[in-house]
N, C-alpha and C. Protein backbone atom coordinates (compact mmCIF):
# COMPACT_ATOMS: atom_id res chain seq x y z
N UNK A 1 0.83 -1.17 0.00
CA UNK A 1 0.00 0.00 0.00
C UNK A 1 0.88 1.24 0.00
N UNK A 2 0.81 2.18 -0.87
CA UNK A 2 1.53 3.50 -1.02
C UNK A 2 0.95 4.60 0.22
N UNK A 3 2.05 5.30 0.57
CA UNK A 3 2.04 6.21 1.78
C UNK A 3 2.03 7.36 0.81
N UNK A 4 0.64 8.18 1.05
CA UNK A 4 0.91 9.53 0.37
C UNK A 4 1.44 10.47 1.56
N UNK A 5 2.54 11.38 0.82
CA UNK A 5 3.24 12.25 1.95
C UNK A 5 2.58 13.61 1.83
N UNK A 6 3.15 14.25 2.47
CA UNK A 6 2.43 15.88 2.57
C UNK A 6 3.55 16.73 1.98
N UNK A 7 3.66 17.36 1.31
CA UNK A 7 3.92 18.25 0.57
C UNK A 7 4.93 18.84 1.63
N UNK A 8 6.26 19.07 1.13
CA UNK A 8 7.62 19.82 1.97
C UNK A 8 7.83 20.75 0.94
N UNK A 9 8.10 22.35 1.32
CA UNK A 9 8.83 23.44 0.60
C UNK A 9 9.63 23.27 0.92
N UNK A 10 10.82 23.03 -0.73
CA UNK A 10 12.05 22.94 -0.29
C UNK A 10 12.51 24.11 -1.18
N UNK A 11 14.14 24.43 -1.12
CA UNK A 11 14.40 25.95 -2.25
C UNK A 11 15.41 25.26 -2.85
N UNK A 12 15.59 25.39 -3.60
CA UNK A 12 16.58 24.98 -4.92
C UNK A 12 17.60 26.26 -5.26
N UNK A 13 18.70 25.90 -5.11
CA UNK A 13 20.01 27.04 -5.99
C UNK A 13 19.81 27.04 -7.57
N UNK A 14 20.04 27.21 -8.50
CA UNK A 14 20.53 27.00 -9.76
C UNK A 14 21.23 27.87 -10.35
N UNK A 15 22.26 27.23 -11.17
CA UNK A 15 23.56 28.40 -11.67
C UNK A 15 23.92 26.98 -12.93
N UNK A 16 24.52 28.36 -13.86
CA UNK A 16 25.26 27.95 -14.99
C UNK A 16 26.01 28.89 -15.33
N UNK A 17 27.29 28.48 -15.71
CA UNK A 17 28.23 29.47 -16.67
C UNK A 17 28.73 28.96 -18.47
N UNK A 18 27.89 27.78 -18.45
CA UNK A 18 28.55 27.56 -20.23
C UNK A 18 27.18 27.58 -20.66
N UNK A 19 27.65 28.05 -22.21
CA UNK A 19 26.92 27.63 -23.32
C UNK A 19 25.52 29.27 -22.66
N UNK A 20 24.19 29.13 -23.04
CA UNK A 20 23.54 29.92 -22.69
C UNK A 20 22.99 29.72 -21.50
N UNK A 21 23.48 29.99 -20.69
CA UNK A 21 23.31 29.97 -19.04
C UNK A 21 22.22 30.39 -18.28
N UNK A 22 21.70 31.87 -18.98
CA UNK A 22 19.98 31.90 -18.66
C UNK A 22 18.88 31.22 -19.21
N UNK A 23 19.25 31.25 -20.23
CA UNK A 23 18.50 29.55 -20.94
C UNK A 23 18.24 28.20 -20.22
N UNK A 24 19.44 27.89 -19.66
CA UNK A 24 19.89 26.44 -19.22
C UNK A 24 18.58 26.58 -17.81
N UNK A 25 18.95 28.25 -17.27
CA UNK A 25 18.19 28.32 -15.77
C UNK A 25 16.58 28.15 -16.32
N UNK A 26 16.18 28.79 -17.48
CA UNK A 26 14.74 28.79 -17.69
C UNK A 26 14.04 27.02 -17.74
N UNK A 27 15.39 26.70 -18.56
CA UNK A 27 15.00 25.22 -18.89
C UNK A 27 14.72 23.98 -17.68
N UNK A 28 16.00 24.67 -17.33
CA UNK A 28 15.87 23.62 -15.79
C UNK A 28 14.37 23.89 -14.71
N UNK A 29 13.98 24.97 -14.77
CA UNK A 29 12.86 25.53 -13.85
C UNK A 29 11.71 24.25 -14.59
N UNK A 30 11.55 24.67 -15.89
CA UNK A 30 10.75 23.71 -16.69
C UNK A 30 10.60 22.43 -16.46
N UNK A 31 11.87 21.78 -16.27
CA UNK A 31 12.29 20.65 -16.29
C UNK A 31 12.05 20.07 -14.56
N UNK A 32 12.14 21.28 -13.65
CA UNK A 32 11.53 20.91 -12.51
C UNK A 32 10.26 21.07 -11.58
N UNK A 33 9.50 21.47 -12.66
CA UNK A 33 7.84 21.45 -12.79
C UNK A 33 7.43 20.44 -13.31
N UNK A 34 8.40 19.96 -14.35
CA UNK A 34 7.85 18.77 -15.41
C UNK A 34 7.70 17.46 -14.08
N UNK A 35 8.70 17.61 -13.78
CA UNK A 35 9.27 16.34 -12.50
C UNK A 35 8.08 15.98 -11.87
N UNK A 36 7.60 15.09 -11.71
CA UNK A 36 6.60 14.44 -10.94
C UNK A 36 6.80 14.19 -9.59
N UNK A 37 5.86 14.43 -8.54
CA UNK A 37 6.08 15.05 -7.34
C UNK A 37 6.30 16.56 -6.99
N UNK A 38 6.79 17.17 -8.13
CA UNK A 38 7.25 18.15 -8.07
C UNK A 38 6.85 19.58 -8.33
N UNK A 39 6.18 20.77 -7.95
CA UNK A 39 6.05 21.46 -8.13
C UNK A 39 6.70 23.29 -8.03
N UNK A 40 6.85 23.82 -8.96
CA UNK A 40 7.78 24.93 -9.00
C UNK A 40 6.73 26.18 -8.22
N UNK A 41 6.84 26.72 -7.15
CA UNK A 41 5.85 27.32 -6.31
C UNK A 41 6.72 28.78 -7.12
N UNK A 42 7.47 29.34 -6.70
CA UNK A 42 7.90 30.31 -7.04
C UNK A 42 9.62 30.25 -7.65
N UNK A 43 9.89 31.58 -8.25
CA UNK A 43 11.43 31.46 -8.82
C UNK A 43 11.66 32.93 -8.58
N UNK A 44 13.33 33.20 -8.18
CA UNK A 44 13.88 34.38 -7.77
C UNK A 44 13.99 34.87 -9.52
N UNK A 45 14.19 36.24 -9.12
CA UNK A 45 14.83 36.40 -10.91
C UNK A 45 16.24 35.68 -11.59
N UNK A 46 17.14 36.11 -12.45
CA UNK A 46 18.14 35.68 -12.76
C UNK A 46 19.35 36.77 -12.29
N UNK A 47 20.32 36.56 -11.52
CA UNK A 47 21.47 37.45 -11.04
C UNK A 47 22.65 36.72 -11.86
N UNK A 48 23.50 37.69 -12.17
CA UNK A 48 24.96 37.71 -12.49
C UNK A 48 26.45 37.81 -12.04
N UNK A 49 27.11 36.67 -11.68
CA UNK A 49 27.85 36.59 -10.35
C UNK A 49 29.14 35.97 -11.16
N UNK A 50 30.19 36.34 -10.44
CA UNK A 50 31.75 35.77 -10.67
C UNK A 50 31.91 34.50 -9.97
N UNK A 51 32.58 33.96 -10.68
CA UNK A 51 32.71 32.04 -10.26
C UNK A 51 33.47 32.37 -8.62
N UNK A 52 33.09 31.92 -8.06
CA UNK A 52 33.40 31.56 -6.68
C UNK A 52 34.61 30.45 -6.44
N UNK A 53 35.85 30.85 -5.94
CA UNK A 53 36.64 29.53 -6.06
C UNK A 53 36.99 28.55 -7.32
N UNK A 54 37.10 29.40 -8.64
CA UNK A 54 37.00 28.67 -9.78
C UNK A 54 37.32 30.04 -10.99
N UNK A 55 37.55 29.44 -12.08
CA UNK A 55 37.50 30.10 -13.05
C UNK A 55 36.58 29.74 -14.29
N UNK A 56 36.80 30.55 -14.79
CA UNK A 56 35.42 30.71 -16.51
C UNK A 56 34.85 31.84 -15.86
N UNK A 57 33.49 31.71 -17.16
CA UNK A 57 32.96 33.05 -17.32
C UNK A 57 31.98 33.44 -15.97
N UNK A 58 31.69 34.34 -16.07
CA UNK A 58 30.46 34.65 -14.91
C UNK A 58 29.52 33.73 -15.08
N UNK A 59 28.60 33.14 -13.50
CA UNK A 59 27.20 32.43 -13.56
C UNK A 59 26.05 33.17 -13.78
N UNK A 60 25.47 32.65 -14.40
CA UNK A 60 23.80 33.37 -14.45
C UNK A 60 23.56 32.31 -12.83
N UNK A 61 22.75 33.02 -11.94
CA UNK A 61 22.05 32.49 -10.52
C UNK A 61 20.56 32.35 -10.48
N UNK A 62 19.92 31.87 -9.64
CA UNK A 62 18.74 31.78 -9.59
C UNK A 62 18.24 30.72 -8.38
N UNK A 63 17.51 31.39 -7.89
CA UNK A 63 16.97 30.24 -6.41
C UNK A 63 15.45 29.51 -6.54
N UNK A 64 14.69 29.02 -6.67
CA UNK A 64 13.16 28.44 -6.89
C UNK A 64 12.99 27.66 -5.77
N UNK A 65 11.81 28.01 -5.05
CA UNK A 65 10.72 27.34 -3.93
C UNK A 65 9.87 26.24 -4.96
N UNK A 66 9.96 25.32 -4.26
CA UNK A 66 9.47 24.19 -4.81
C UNK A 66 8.34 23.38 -3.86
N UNK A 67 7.45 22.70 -4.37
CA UNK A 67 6.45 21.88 -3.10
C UNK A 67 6.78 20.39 -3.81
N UNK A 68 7.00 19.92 -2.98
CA UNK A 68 7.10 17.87 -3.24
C UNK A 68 6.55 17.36 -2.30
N UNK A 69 6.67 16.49 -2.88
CA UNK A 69 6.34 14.92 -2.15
C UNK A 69 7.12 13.92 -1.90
N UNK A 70 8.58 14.38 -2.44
CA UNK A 70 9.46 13.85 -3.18
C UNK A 70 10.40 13.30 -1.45
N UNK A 71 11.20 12.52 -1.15
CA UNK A 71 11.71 12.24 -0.08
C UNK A 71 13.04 13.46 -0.66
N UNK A 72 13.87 13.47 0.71
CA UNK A 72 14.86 14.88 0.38
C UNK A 72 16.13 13.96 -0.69
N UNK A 73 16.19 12.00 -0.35
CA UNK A 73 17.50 11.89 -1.35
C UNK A 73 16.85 11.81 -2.72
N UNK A 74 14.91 11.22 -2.93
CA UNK A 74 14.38 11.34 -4.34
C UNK A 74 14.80 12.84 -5.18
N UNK A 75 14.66 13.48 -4.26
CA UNK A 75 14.54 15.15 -4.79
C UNK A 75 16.58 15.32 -5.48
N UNK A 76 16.96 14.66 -4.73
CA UNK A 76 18.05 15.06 -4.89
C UNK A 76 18.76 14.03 -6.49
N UNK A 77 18.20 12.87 -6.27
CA UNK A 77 18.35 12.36 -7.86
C UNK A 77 17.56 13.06 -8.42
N UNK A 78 16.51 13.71 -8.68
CA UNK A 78 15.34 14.26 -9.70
C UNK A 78 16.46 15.37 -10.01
N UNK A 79 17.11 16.00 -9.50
CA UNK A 79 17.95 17.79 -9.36
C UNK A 79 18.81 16.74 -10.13
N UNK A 80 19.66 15.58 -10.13
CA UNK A 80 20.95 15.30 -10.61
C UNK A 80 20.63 14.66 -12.04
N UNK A 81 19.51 14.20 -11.81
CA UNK A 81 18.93 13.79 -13.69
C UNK A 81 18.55 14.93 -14.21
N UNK A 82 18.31 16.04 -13.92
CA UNK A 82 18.00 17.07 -14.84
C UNK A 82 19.43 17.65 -15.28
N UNK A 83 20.41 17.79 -13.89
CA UNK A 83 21.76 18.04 -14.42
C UNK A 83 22.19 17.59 -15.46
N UNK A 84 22.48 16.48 -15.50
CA UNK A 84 22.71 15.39 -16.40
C UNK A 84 21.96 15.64 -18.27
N UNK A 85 21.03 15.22 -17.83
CA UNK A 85 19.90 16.28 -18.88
C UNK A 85 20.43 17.19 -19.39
N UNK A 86 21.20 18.40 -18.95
CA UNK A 86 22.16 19.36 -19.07
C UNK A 86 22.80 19.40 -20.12
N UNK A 87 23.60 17.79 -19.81
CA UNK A 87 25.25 17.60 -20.16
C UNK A 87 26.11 18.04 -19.08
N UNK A 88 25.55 18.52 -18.06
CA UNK A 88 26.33 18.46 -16.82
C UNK A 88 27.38 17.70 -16.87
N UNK A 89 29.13 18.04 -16.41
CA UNK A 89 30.21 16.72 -16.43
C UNK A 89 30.66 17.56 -14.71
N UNK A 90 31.53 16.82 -14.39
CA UNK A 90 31.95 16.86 -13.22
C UNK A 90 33.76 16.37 -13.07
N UNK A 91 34.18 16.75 -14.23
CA UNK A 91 35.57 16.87 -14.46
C UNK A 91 36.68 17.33 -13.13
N UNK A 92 36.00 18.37 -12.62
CA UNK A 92 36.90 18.59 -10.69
C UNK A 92 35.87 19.40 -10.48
N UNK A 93 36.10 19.51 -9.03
CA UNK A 93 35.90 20.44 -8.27
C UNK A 93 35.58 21.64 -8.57
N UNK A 94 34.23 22.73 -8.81
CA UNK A 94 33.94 23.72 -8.69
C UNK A 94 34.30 24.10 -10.58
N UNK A 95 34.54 23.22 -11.51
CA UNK A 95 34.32 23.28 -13.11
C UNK A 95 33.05 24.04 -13.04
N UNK A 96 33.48 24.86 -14.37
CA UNK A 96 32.35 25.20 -15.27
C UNK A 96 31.48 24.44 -15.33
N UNK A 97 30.03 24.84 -15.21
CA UNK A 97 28.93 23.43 -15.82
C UNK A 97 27.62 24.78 -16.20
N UNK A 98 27.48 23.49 -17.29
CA UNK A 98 26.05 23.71 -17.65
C UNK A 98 24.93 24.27 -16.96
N UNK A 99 25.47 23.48 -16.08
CA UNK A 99 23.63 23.27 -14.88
C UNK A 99 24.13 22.85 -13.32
N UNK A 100 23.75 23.62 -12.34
CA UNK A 100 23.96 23.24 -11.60
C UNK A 100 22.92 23.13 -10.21
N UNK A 101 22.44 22.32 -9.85
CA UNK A 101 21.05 22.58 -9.01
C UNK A 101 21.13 21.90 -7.92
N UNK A 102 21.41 22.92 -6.40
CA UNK A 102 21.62 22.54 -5.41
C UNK A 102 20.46 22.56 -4.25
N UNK A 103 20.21 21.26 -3.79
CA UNK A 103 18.97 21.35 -2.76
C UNK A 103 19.64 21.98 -1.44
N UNK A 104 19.28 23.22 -0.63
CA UNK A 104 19.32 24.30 0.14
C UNK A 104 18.57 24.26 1.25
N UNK A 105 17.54 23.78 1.32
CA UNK A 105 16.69 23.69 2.01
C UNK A 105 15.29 22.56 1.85
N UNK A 106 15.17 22.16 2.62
CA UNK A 106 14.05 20.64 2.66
C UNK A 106 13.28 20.75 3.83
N UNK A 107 12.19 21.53 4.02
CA UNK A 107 11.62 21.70 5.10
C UNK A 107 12.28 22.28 5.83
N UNK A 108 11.74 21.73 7.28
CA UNK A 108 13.06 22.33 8.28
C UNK A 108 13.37 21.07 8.81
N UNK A 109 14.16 20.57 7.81
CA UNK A 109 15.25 19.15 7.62
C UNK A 109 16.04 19.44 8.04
N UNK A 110 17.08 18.67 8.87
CA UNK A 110 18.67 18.70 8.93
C UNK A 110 19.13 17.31 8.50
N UNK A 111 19.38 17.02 7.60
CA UNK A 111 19.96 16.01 7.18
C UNK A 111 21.82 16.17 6.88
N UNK A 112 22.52 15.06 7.33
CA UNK A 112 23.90 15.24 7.34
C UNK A 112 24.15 13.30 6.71
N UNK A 113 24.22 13.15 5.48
CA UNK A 113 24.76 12.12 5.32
C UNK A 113 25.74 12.47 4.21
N UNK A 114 26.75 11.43 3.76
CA UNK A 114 27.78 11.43 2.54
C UNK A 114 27.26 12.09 1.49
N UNK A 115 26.23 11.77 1.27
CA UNK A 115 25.39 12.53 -0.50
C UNK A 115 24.86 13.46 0.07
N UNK A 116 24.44 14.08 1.26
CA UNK A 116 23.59 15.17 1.46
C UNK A 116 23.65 15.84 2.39
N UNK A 117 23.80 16.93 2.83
CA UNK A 117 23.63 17.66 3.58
C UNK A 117 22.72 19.20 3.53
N UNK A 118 21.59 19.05 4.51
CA UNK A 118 20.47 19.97 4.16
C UNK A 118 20.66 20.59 5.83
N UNK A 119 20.40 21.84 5.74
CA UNK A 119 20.64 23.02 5.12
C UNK A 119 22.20 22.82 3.98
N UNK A 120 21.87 23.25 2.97
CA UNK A 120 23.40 23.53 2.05
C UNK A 120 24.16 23.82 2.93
N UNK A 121 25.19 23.48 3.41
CA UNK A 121 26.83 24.13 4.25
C UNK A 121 27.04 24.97 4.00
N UNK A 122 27.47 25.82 2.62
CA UNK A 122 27.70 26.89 2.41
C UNK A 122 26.45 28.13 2.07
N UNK A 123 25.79 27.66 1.76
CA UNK A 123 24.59 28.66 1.53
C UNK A 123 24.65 30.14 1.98
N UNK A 124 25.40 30.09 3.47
CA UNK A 124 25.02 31.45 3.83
C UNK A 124 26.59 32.25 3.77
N UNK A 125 27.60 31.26 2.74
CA UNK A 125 28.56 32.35 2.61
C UNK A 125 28.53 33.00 1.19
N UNK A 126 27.13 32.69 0.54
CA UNK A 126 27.24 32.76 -0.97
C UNK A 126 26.36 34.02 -1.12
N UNK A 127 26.27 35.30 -2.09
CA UNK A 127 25.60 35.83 -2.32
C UNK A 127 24.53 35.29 -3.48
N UNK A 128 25.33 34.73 -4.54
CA UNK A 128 24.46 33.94 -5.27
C UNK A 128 23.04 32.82 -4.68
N UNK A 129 23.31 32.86 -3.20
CA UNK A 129 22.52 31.93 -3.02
C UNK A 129 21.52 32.82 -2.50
N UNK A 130 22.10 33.80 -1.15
CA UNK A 130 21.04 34.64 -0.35
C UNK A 130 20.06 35.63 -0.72
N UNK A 131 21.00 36.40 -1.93
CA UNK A 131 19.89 37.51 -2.42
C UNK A 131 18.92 36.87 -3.45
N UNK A 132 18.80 35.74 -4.09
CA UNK A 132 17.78 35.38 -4.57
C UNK A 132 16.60 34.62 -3.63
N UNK A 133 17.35 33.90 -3.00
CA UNK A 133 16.68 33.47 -2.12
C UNK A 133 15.85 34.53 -1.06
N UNK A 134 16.29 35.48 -0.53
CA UNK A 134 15.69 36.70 0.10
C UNK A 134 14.75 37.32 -0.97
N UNK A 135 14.82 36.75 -2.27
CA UNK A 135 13.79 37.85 -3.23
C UNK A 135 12.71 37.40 -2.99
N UNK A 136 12.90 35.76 -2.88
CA UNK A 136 11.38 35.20 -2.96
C UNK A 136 10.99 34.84 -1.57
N UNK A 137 12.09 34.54 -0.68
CA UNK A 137 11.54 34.24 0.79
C UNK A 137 11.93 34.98 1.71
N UNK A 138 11.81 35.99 2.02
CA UNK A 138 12.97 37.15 2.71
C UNK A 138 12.74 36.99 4.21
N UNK A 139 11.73 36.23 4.86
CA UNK A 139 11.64 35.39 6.19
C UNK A 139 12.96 34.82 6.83
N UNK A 140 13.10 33.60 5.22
CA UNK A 140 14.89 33.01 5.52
C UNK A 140 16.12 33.84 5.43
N UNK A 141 16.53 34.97 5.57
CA UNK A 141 17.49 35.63 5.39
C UNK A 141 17.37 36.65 5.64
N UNK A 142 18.52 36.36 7.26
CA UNK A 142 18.76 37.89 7.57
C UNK A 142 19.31 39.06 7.14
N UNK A 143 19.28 40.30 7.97
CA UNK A 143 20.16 41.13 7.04
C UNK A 143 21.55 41.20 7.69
N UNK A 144 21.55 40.56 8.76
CA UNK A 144 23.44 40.23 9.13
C UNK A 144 23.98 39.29 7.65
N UNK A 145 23.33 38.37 7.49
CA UNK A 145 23.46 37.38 6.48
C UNK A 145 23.54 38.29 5.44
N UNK A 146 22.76 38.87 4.79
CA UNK A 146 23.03 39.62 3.41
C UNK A 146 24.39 40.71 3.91
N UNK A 147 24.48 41.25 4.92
CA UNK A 147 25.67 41.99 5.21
C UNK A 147 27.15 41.11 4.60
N UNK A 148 27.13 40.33 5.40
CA UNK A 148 28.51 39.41 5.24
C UNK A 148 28.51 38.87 4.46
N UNK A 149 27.54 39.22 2.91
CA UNK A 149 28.19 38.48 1.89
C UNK A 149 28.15 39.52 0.67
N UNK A 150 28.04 41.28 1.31
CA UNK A 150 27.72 41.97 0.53
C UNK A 150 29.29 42.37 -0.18
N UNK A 151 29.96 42.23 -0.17
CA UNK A 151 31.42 42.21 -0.20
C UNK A 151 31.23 41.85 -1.89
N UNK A 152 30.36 40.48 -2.01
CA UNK A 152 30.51 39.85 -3.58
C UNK A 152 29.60 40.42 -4.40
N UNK A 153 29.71 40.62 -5.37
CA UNK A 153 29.08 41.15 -6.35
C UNK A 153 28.86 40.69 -7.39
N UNK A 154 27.10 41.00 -7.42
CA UNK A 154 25.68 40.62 -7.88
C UNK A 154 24.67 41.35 -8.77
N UNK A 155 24.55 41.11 -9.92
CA UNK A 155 23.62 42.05 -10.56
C UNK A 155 22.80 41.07 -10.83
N UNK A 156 21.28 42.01 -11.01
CA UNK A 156 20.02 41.30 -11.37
C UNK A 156 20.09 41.65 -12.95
N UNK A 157 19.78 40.16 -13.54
CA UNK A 157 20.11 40.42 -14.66
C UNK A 157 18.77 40.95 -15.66
């Protein structure tokens, strides 16, 4: 007998720097509405940010509130088959990619295993992550938090 679950808001990162990168973000949003279980509740706009710890071109950014049903590691293959979907590669550490879509938040989950860790670890040293995320949920993010990451620089694209 199937267990229907109740619906968790979770927020999604997304960033790309190859090929057409605001494209890739529109597509992926698409692609995670399409997802079964899955619904795209809201999306931050698109921001313009310098690679963090890495080189290539600037990321197009973007954060999306999502409602599932989805368990937090389902959600997290559904985010890595759309990567993939992409052409996503994973050549090292912090590479250029296509597509990149990081689960951030899963309810008010704390999950800490090898594949996952929810809240994101870094989340709150990233501007790419906070000011979109503050566009659409500005509850989650303080303004100490937007302080200490105002340093990096962010345009709405």
């Amino acid at each position: 007998m199937a267990v229907d679950r109740s619906d968790v808001t979770a927020f999604v990162a997304l960033g790309a720097n190859l090929g057409d990168a605001a494209q890739a973000l529109r597509d992926a949003l698409k692609a995670l509405d399409d997802t079964p279980g899955l619904r795209v509740v809201r999306a931050s706009g698109l921001y313009r940010t310098a690679p963090v710890q890495s080189t290539g071109p600037d990321y197009v950014n973007a954060v999306a509130e999502v409602s599932t049903t989805l368990t937090a590691p389902a959600l997290l293959d559904a985010l890595q088959a759309i990567e993939q979907q992409a052409g996503r590669e994973r050549p090292y550490r912090n590479a250029p990619r296509t597509l990149d879509l990081d689960l951030l938040l899963f309810g008010g989950a704390r999950i800490e295993s090898p594949r996952l860790a929810v809240p994101h670890p870094r989340m709150a040293q990233r501007a790419f992550v906070l000011v979109p995320l503050a566009e659409i949920a500005p509850a989650l993010v303080s303004t100490g938090q937007l302080a200490a990451v105002a340093d990096q620089a962010i345009e709405t694209l």
